[in-house]
Every structure is written in C-alpha cells, then in structure tokens.
C-alpha atoms as a PDB file:
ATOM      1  CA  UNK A   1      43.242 -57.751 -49.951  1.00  0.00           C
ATOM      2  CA  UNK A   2      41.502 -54.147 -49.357  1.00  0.00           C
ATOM      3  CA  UNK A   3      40.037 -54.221 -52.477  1.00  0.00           C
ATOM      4  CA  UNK A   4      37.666 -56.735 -51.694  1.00  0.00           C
ATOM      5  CA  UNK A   5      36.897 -54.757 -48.425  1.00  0.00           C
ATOM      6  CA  UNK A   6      35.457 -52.098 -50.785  1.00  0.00           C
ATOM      7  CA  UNK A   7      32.065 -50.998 -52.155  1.00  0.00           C
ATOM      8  CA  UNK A   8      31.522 -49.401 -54.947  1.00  0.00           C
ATOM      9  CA  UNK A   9      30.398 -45.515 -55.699  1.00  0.00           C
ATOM     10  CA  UNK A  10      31.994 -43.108 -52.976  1.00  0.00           C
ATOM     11  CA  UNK A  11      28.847 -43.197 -50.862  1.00  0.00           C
ATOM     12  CA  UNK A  12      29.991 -46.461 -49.906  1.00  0.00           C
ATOM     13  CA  UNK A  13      33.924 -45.528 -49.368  1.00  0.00           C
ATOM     14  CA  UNK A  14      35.659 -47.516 -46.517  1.00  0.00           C
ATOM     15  CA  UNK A  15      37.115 -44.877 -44.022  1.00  0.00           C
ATOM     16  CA  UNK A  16      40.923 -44.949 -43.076  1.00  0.00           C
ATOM     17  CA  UNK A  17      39.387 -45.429 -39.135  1.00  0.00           C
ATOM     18  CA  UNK A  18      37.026 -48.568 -40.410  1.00  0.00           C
ATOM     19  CA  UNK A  19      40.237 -50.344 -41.927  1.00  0.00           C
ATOM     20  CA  UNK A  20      42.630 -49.355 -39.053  1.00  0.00           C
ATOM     21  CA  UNK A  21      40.096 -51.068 -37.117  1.00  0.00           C
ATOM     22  CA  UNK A  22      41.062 -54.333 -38.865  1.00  0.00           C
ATOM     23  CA  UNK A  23      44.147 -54.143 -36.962  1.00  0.00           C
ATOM     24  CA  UNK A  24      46.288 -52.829 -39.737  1.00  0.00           C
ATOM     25  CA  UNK A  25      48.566 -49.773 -39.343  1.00  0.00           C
ATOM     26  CA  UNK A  26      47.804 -46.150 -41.351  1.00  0.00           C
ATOM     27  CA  UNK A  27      51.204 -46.798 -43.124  1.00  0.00           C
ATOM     28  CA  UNK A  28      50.094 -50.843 -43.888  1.00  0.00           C
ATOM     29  CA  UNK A  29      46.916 -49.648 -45.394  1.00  0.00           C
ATOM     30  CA  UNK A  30      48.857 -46.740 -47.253  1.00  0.00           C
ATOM     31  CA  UNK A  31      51.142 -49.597 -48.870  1.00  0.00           C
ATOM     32  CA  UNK A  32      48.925 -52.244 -49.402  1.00  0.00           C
ATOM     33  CA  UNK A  33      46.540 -49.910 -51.268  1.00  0.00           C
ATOM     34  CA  UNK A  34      49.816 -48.427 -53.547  1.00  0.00           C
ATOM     35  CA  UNK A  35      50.361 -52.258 -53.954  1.00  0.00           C
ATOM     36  CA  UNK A  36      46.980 -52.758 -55.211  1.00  0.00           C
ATOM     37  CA  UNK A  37      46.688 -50.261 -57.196  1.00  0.00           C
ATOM     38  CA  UNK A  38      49.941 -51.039 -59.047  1.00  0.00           C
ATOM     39  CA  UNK A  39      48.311 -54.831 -59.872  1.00  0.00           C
ATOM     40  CA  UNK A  40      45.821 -53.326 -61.298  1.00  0.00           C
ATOM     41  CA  UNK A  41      43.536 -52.803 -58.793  1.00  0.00           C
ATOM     42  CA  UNK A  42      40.600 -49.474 -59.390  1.00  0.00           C
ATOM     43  CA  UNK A  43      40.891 -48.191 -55.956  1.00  0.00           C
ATOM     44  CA  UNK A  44      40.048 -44.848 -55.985  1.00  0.00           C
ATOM     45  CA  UNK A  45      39.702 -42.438 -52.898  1.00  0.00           C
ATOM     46  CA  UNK A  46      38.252 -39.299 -51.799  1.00  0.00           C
ATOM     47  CA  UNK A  47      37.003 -37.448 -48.824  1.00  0.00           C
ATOM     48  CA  UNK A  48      34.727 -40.000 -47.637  1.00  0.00           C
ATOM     49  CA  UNK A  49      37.379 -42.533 -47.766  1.00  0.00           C
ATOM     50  CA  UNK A  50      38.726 -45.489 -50.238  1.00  0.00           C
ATOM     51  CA  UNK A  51      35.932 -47.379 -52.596  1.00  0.00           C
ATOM     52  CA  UNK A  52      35.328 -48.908 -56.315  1.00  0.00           C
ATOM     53  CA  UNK A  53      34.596 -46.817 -58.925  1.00  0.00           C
ATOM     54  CA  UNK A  54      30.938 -46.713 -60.695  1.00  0.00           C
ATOM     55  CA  UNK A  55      32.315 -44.524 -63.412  1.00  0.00           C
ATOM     56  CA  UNK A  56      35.533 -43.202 -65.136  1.00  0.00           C
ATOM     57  CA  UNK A  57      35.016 -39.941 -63.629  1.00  0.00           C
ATOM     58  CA  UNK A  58      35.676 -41.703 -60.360  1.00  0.00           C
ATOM     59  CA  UNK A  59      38.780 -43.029 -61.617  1.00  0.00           C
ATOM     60  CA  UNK A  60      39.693 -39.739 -63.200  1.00  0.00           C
ATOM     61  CA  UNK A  61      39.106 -37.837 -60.055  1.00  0.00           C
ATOM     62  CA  UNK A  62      41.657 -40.265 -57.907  1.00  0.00           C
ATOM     63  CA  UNK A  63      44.278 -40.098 -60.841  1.00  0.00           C
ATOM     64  CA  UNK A  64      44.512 -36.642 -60.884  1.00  0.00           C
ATOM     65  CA  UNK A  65      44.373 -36.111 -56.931  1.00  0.00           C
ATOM     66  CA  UNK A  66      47.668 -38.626 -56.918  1.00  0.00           C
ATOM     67  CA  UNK A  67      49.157 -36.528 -60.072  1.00  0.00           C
ATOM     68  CA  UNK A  68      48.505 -33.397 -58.009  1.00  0.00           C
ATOM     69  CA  UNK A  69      49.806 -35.316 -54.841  1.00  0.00           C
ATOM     70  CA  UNK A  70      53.193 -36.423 -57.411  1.00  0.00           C
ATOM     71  CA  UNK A  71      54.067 -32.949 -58.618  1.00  0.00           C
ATOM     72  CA  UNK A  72      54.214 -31.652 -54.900  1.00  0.00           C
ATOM     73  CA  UNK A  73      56.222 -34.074 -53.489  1.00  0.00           C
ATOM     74  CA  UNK A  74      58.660 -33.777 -56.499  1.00  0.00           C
ATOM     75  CA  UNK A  75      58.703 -29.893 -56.101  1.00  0.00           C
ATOM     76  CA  UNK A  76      60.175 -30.482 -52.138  1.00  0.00           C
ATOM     77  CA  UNK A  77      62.437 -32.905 -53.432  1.00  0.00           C
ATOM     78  CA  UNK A  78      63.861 -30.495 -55.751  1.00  0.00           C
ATOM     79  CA  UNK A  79      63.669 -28.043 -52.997  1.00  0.00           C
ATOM     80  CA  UNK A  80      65.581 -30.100 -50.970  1.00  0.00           C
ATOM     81  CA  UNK A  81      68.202 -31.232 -53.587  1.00  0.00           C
ATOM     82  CA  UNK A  82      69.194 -27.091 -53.703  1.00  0.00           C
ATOM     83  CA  UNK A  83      69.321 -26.282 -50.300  1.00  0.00           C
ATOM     84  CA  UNK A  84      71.623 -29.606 -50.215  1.00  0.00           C
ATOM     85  CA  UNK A  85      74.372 -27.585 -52.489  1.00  0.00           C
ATOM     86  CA  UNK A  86      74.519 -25.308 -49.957  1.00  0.00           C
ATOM     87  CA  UNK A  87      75.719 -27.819 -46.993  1.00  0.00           C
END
C-alpha cells in the first residue's frame, strides 16, 4: 500500500520519481493512490509530491486541487460531447 510509504507534513512528501523507483508505473501509482483514497485513505498531494496530512488544511488543500482538477476535465467532456453533434 502507498500509504504506508508516506510521511507525514508535505516536507516529507514521497516524489512521483521515488515511487516509480519501486518499480511501479506513473499510471499504477495514479490508480493505486485513487484506490486509496476512495478506502479512506488521507493521501494528500502537492508540489513536493504525495504525503499524510498534519492538519485539515492539508486535506483541504488536496480536496480542492482534485475539485479544481474535476470541473476541468468535466468542462472538455462537455466540450467534446458538442463538437460530437456535429460529426
């Protein structure tokens, strides 16, 4: 599990490289972490990588960076689902 790869506070975040490096794939790490986090697992991440979080704000911060990350990819979508009429 990656979550038990993980320290806690952002100065100790786990890079994307560092867990790569454990012989998993970018999109393996992507999924397991989605997994994770859907069982309930506090993984938040940020520039400096993935870690635990020492406060709410921590949690706060990753929640609305995925929100952020959700309304984007549901504006293409719709995007794509009009330019689709036109075929």
């Amino acid at each position: 599990m990656i979550w038990e790869l993980l320290g806690a506070g952002e100065e100790n975040a786990v890079t994307m490289k560092e867990l790569k490096n454990r012989g998993w794939t970018e999109r393996e790490i992507r999924e397991r972490i989605r997994q994770e986090r859907f069982e309930g697992h506090l993984i938040c991440s940020g520039q400096s990588g993935y870690y635990l979080p020492q406060t709410v704000s921590d949690v706060m911060n990753t929640v609305n960076r995925l929100e952020t990350i959700s309304k984007e990819t549901k504006a293409v979508a719709e995007k794509m689902k009009e330019e689709m009429a036109r075929l």
